[in-house]
ModelCIF file with pLDDT and N, C-alpha, C, O atoms, coordinates in Angstrom:
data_MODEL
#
_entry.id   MODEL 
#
_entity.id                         1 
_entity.type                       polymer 
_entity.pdbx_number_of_molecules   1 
#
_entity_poly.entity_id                      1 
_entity_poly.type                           'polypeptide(L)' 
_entity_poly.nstd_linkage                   no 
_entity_poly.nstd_monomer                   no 
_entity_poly.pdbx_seq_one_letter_code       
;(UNK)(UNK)(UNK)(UNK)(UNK)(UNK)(UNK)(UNK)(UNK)(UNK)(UNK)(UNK)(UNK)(UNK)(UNK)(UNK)
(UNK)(UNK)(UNK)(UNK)(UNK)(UNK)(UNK)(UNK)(UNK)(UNK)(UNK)(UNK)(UNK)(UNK)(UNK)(UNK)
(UNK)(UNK)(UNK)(UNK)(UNK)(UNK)(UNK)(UNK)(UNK)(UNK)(UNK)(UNK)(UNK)
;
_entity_poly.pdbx_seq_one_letter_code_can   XXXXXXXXXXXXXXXXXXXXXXXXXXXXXXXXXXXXXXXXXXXXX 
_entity_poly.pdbx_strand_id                 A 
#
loop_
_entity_poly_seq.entity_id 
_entity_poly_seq.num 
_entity_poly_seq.mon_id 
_entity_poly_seq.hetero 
1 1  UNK n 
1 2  UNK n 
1 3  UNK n 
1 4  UNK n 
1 5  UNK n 
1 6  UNK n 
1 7  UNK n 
1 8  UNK n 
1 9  UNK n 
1 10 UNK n 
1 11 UNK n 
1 12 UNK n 
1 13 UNK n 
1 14 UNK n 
1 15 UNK n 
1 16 UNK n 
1 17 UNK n 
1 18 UNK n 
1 19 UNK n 
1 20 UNK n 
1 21 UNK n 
1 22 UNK n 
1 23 UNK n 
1 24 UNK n 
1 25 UNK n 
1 26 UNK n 
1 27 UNK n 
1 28 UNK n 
1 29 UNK n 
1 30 UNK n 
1 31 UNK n 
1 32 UNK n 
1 33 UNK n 
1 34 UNK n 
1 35 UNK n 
1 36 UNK n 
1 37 UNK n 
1 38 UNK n 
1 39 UNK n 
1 40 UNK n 
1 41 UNK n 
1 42 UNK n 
1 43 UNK n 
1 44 UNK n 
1 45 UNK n 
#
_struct_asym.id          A 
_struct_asym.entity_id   1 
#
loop_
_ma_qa_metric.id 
_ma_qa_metric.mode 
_ma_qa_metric.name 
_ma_qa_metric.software_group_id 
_ma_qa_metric.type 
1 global pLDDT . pLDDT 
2 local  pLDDT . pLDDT 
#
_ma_qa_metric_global.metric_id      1 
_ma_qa_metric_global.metric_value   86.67 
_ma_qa_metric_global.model_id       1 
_ma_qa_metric_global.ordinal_id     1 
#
loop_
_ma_qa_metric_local.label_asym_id 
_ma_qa_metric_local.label_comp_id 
_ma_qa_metric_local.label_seq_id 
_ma_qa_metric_local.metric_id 
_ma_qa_metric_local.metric_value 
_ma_qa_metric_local.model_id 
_ma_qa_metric_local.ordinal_id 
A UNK 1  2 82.00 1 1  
A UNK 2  2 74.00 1 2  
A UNK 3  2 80.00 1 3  
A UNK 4  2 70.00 1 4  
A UNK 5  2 75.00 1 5  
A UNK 6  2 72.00 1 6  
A UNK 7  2 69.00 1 7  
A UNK 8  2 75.00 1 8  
A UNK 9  2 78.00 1 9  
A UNK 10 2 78.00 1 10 
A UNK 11 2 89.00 1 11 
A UNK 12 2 85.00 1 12 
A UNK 13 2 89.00 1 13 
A UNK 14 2 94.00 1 14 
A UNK 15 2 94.00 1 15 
A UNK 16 2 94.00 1 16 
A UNK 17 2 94.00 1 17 
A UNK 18 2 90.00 1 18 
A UNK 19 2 90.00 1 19 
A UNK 20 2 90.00 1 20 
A UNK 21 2 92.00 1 21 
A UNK 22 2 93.00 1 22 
A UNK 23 2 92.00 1 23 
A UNK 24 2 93.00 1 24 
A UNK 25 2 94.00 1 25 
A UNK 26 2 94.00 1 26 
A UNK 27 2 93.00 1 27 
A UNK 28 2 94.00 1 28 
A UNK 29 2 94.00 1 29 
A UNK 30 2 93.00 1 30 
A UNK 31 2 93.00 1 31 
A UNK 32 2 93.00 1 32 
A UNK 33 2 91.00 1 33 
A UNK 34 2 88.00 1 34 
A UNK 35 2 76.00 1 35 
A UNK 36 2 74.00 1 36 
A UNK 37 2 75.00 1 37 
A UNK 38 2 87.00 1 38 
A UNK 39 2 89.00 1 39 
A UNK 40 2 91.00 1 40 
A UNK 41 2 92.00 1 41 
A UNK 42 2 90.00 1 42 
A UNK 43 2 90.00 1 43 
A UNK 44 2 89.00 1 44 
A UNK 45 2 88.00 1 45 
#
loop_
_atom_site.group_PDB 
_atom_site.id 
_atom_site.type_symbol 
_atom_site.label_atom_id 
_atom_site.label_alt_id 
_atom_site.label_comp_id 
_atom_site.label_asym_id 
_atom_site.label_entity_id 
_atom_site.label_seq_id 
_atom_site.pdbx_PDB_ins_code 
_atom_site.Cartn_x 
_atom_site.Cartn_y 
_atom_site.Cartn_z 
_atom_site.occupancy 
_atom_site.B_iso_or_equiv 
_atom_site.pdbx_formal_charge 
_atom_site.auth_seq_id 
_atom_site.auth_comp_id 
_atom_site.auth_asym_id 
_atom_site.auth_atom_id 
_atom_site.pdbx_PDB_model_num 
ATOM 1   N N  . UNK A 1 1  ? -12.928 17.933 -15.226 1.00 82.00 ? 1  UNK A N  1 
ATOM 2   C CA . UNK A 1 1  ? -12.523 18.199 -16.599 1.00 82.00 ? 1  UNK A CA 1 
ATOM 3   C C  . UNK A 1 1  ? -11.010 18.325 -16.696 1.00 82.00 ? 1  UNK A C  1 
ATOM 4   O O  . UNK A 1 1  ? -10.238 18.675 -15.804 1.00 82.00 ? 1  UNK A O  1 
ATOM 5   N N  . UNK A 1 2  ? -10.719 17.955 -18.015 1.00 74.00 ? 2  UNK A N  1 
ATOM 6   C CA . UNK A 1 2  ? -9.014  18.642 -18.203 1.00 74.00 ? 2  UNK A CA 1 
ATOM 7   C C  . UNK A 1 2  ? -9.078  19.278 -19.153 1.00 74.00 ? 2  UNK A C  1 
ATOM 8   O O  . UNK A 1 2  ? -10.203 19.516 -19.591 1.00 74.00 ? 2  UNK A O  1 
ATOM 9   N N  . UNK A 1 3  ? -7.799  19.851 -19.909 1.00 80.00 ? 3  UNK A N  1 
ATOM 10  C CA . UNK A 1 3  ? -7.628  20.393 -20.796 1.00 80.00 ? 3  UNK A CA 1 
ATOM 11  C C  . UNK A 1 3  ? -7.922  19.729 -22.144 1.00 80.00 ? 3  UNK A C  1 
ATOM 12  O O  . UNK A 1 3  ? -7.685  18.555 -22.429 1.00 80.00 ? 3  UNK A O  1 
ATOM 13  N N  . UNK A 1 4  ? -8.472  20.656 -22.923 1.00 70.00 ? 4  UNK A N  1 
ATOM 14  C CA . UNK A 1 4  ? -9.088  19.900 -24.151 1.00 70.00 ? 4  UNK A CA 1 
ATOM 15  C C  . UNK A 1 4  ? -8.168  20.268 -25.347 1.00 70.00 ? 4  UNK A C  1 
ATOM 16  O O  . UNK A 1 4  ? -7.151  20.883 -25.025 1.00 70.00 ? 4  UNK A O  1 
ATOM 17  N N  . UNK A 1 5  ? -8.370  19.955 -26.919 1.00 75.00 ? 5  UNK A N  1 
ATOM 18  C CA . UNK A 1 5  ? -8.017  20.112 -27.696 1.00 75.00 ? 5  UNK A CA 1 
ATOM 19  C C  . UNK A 1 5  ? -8.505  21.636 -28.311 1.00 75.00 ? 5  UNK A C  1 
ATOM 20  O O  . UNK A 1 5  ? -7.982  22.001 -29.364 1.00 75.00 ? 5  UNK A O  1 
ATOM 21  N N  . UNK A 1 6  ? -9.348  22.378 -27.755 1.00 72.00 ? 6  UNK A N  1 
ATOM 22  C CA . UNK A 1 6  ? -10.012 22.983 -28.064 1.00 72.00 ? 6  UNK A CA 1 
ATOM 23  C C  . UNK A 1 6  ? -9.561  24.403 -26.847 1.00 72.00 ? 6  UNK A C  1 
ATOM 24  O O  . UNK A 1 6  ? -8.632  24.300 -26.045 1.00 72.00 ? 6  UNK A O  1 
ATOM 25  N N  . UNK A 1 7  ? -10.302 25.437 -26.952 1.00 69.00 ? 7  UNK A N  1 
ATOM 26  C CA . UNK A 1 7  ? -10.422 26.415 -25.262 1.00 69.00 ? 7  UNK A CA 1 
ATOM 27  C C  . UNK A 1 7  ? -11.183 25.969 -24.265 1.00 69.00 ? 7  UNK A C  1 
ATOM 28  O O  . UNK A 1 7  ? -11.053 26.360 -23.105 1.00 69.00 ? 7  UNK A O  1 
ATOM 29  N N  . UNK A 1 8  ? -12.038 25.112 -24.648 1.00 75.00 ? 8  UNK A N  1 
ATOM 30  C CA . UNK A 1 8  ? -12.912 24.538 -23.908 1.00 75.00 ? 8  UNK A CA 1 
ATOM 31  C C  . UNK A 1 8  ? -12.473 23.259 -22.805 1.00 75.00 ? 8  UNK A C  1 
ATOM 32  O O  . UNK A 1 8  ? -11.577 22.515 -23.205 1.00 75.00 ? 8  UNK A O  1 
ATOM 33  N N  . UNK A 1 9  ? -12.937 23.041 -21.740 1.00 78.00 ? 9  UNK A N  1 
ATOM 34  C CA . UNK A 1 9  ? -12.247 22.296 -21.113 1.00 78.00 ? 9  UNK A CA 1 
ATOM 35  C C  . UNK A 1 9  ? -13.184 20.859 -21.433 1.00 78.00 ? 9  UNK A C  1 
ATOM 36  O O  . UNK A 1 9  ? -14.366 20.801 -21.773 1.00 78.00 ? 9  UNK A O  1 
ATOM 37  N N  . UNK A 1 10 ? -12.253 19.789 -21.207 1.00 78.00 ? 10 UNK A N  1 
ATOM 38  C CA . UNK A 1 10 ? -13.185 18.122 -21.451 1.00 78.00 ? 10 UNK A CA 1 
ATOM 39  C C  . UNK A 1 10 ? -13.264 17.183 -20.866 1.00 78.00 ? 10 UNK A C  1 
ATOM 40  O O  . UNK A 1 10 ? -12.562 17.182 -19.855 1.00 78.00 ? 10 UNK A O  1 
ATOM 41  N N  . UNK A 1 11 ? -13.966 16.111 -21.078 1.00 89.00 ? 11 UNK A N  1 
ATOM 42  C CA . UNK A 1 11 ? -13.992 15.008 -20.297 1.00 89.00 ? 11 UNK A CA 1 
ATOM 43  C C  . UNK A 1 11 ? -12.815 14.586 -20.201 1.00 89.00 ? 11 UNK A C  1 
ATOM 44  O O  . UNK A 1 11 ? -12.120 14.829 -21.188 1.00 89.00 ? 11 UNK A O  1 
ATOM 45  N N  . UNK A 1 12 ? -12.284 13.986 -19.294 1.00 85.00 ? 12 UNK A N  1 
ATOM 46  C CA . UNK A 1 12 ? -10.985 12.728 -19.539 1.00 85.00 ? 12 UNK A CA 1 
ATOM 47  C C  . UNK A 1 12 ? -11.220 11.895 -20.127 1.00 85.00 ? 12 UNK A C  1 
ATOM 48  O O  . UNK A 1 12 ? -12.285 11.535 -20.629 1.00 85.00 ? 12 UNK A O  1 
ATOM 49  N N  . UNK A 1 13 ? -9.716  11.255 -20.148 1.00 89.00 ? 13 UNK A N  1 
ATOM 50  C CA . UNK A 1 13 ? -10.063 9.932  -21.137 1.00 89.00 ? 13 UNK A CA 1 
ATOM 51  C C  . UNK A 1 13 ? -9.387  8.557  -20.411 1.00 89.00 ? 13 UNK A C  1 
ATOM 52  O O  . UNK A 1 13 ? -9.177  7.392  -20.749 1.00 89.00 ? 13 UNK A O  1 
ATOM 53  N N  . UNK A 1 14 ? -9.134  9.550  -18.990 1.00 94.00 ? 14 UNK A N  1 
ATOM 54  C CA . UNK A 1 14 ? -8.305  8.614  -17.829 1.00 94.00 ? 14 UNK A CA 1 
ATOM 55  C C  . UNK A 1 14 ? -9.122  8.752  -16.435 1.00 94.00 ? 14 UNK A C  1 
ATOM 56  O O  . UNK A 1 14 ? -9.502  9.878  -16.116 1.00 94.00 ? 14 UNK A O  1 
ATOM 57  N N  . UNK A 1 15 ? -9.413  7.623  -15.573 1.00 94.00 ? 15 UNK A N  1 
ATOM 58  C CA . UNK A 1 15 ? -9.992  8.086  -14.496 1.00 94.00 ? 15 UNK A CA 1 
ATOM 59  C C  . UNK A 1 15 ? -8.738  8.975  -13.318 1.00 94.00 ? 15 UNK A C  1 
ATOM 60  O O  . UNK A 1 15 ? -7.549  8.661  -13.258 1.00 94.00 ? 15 UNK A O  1 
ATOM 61  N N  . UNK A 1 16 ? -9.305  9.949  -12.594 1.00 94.00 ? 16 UNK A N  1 
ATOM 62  C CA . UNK A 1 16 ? -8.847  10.179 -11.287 1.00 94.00 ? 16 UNK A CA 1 
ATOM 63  C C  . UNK A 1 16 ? -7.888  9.323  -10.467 1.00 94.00 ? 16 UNK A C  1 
ATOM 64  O O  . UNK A 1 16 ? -8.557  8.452  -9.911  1.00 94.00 ? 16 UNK A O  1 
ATOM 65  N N  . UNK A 1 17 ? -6.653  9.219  -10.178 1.00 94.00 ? 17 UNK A N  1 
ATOM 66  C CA . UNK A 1 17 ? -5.758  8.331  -9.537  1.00 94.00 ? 17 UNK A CA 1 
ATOM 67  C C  . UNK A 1 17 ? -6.880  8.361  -8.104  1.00 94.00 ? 17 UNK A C  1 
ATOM 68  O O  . UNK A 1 17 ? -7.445  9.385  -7.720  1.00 94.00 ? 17 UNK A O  1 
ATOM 69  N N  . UNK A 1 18 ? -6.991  7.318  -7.613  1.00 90.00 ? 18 UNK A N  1 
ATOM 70  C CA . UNK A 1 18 ? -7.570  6.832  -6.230  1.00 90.00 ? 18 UNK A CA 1 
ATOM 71  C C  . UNK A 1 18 ? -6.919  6.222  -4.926  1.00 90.00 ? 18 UNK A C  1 
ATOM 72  O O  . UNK A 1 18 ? -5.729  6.041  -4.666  1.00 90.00 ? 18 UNK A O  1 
ATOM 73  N N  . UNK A 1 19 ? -7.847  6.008  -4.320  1.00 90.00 ? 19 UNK A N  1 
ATOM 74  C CA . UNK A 1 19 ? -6.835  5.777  -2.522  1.00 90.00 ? 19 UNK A CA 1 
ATOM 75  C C  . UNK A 1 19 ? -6.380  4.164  -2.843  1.00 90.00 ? 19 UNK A C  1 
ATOM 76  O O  . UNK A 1 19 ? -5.253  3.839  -2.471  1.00 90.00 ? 19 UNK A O  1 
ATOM 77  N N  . UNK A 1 20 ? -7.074  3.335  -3.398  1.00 90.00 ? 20 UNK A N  1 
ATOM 78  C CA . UNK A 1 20 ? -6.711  1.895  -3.521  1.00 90.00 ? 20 UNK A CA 1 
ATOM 79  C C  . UNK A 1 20 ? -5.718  1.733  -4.335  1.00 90.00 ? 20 UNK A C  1 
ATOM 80  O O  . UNK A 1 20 ? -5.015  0.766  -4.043  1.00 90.00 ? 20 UNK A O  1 
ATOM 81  N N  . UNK A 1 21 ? -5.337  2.433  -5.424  1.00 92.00 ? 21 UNK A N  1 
ATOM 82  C CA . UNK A 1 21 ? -4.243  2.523  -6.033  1.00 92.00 ? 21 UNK A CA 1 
ATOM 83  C C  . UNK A 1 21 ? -2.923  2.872  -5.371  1.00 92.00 ? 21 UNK A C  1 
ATOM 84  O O  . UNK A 1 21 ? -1.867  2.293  -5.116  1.00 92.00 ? 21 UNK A O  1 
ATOM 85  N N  . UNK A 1 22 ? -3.337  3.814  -5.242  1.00 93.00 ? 22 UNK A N  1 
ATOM 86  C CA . UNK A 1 22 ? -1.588  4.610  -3.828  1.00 93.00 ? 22 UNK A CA 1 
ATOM 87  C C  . UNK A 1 22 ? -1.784  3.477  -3.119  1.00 93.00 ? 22 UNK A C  1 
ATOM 88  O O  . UNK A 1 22 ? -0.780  2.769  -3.036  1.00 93.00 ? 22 UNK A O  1 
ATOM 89  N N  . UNK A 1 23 ? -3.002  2.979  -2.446  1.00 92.00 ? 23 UNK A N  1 
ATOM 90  C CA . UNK A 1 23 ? -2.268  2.053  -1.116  1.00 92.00 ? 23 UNK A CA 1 
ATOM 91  C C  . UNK A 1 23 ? -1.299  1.375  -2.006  1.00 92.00 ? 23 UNK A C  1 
ATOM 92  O O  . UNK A 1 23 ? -0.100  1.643  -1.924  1.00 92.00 ? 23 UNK A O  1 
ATOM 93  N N  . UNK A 1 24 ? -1.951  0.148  -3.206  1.00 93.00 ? 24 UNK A N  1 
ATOM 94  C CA . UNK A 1 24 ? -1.305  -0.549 -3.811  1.00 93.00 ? 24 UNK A CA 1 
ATOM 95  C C  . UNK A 1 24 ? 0.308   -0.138 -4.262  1.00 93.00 ? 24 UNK A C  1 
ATOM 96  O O  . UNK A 1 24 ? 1.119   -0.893 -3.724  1.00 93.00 ? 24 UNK A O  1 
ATOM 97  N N  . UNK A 1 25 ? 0.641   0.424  -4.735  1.00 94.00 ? 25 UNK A N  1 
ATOM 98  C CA . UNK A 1 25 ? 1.446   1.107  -5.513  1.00 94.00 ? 25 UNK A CA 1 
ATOM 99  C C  . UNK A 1 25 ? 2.350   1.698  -3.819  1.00 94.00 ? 25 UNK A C  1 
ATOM 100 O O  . UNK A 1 25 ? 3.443   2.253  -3.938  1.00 94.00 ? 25 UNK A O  1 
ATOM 101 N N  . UNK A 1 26 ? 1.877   1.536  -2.710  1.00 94.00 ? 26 UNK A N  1 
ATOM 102 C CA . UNK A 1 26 ? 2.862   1.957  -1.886  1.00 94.00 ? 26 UNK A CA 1 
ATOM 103 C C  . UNK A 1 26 ? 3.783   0.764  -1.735  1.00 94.00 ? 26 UNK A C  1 
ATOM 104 O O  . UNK A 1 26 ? 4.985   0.881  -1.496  1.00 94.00 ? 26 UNK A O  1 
ATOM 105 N N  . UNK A 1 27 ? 3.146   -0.404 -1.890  1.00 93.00 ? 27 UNK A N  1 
ATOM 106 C CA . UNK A 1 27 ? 3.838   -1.877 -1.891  1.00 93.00 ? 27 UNK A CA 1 
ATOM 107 C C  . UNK A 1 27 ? 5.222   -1.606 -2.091  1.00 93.00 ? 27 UNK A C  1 
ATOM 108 O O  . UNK A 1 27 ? 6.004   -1.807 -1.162  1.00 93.00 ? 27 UNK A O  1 
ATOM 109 N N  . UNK A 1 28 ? 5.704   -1.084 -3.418  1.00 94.00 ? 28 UNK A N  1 
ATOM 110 C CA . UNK A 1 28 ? 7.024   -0.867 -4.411  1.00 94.00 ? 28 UNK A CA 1 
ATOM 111 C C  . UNK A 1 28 ? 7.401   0.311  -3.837  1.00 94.00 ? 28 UNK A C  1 
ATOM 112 O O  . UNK A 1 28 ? 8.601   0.585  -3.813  1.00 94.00 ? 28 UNK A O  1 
ATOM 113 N N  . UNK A 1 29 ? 6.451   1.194  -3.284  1.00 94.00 ? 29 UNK A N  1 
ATOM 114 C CA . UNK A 1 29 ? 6.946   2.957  -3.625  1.00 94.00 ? 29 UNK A CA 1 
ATOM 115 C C  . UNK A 1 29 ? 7.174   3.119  -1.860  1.00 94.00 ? 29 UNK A C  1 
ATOM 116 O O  . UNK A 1 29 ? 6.297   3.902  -1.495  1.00 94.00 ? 29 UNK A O  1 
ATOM 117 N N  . UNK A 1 30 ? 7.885   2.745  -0.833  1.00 93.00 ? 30 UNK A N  1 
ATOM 118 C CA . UNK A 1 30 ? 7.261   3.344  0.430   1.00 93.00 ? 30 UNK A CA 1 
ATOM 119 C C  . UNK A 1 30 ? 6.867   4.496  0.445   1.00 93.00 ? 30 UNK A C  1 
ATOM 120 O O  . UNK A 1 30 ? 5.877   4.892  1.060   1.00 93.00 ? 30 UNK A O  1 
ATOM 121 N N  . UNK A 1 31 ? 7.806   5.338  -0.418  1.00 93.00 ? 31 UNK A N  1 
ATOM 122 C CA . UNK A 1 31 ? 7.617   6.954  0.241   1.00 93.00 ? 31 UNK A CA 1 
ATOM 123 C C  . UNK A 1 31 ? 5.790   7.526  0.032   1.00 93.00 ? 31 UNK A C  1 
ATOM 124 O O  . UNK A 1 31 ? 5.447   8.646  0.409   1.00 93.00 ? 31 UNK A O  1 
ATOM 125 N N  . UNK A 1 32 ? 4.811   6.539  -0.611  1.00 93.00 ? 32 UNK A N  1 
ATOM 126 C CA . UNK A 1 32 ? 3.621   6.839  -0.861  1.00 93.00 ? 32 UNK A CA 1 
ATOM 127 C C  . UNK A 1 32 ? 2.791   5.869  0.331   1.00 93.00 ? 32 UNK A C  1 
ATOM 128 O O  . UNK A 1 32 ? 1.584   5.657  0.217   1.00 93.00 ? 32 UNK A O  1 
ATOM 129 N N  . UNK A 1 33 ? 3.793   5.187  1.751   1.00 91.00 ? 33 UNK A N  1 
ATOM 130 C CA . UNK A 1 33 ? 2.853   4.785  2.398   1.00 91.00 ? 33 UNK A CA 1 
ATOM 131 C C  . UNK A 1 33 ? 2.147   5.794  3.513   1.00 91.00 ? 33 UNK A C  1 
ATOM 132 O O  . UNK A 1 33 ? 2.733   6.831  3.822   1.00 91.00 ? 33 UNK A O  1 
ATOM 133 N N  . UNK A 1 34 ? 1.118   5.517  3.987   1.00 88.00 ? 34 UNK A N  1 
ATOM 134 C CA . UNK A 1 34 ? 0.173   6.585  4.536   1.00 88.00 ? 34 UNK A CA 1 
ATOM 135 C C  . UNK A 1 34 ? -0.488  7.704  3.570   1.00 88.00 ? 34 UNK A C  1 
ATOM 136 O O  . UNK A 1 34 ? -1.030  8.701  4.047   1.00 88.00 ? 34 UNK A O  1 
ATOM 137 N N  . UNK A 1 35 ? -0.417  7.506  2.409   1.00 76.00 ? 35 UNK A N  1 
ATOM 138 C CA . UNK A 1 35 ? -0.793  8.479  1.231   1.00 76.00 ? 35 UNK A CA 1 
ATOM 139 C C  . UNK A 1 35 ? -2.520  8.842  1.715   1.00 76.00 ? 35 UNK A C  1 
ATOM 140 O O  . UNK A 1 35 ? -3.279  7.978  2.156   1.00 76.00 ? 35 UNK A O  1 
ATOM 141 N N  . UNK A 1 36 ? -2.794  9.906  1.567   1.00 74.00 ? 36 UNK A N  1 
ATOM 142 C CA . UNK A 1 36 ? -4.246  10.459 1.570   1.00 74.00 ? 36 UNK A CA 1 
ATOM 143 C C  . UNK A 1 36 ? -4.451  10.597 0.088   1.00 74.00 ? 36 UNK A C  1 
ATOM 144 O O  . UNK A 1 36 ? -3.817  10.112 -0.850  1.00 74.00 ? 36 UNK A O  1 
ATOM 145 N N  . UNK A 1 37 ? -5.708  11.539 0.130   1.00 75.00 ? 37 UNK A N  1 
ATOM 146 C CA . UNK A 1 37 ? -6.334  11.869 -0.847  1.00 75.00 ? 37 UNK A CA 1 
ATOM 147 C C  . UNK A 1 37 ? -5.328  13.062 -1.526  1.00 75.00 ? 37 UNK A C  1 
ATOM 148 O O  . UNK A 1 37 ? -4.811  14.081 -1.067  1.00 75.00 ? 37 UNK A O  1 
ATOM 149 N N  . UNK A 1 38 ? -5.317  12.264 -3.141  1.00 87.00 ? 38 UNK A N  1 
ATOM 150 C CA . UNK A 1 38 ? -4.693  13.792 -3.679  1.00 87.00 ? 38 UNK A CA 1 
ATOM 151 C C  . UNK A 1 38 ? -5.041  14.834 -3.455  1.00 87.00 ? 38 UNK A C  1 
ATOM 152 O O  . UNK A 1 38 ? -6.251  15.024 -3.582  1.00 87.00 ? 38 UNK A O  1 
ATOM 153 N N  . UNK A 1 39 ? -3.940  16.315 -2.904  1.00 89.00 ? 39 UNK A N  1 
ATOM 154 C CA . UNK A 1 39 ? -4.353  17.593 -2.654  1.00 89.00 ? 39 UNK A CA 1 
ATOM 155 C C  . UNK A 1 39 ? -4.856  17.936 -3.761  1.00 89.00 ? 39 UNK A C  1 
ATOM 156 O O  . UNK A 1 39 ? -5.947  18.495 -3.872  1.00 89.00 ? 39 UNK A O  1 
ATOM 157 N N  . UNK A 1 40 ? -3.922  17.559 -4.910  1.00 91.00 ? 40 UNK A N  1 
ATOM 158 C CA . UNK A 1 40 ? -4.637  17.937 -6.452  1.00 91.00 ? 40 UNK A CA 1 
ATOM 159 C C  . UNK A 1 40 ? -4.331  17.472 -7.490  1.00 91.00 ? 40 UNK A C  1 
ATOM 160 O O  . UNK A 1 40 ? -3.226  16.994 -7.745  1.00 91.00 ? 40 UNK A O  1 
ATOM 161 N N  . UNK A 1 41 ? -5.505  17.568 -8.420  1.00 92.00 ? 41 UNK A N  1 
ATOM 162 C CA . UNK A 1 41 ? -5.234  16.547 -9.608  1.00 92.00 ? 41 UNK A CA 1 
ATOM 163 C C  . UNK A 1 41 ? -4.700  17.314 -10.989 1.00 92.00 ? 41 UNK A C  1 
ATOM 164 O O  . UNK A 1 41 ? -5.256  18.361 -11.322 1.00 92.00 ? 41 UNK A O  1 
ATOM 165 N N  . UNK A 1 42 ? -3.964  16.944 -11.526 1.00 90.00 ? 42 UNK A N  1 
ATOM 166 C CA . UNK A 1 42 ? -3.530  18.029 -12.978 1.00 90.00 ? 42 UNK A CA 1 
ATOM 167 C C  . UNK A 1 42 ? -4.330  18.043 -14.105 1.00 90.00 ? 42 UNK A C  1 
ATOM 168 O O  . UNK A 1 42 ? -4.371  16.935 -14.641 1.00 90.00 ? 42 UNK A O  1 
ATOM 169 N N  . UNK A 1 43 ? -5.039  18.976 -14.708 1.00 90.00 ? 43 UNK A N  1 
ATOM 170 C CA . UNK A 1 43 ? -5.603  19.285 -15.926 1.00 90.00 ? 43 UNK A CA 1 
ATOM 171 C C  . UNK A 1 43 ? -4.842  18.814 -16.658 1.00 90.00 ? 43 UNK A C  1 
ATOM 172 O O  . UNK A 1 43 ? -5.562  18.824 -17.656 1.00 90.00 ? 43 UNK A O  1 
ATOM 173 N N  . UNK A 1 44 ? -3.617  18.244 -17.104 1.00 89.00 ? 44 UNK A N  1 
ATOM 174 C CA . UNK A 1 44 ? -3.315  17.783 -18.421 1.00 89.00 ? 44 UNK A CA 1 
ATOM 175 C C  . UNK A 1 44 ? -3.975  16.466 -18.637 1.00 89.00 ? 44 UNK A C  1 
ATOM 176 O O  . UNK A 1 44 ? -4.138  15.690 -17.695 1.00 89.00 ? 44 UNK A O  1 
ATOM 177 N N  . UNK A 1 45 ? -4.489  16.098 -20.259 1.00 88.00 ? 45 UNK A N  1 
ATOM 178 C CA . UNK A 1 45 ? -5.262  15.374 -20.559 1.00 88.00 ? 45 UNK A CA 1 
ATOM 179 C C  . UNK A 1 45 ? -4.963  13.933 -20.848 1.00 88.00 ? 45 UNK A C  1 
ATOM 180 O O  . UNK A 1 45 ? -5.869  13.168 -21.179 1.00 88.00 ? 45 UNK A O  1 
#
């Protein structure tokens, strides 16, 4: 969940950043090569 419009917390409306992405995205970025699994993901929506 993230933060909702509401007190209540909600679905996203974005998926979870993933491992195939960072690999990709290390292409341009080195400092994201060897990237693991995010330690953590942010509640903003």
């Amino acid at each position: 969940t993230v933060h909702g419009m509401q007190a209540e917390p909600a679905a996203p409306d974005w998926p979870r950043l993933g491992q195939g992405e960072l690999d990709a995205l290390a292409r341009e970025l080195p400092v994201l090569l060897g990237a693991s699994r995010p330690l953590w993901h942010s509640p903003r929506p």
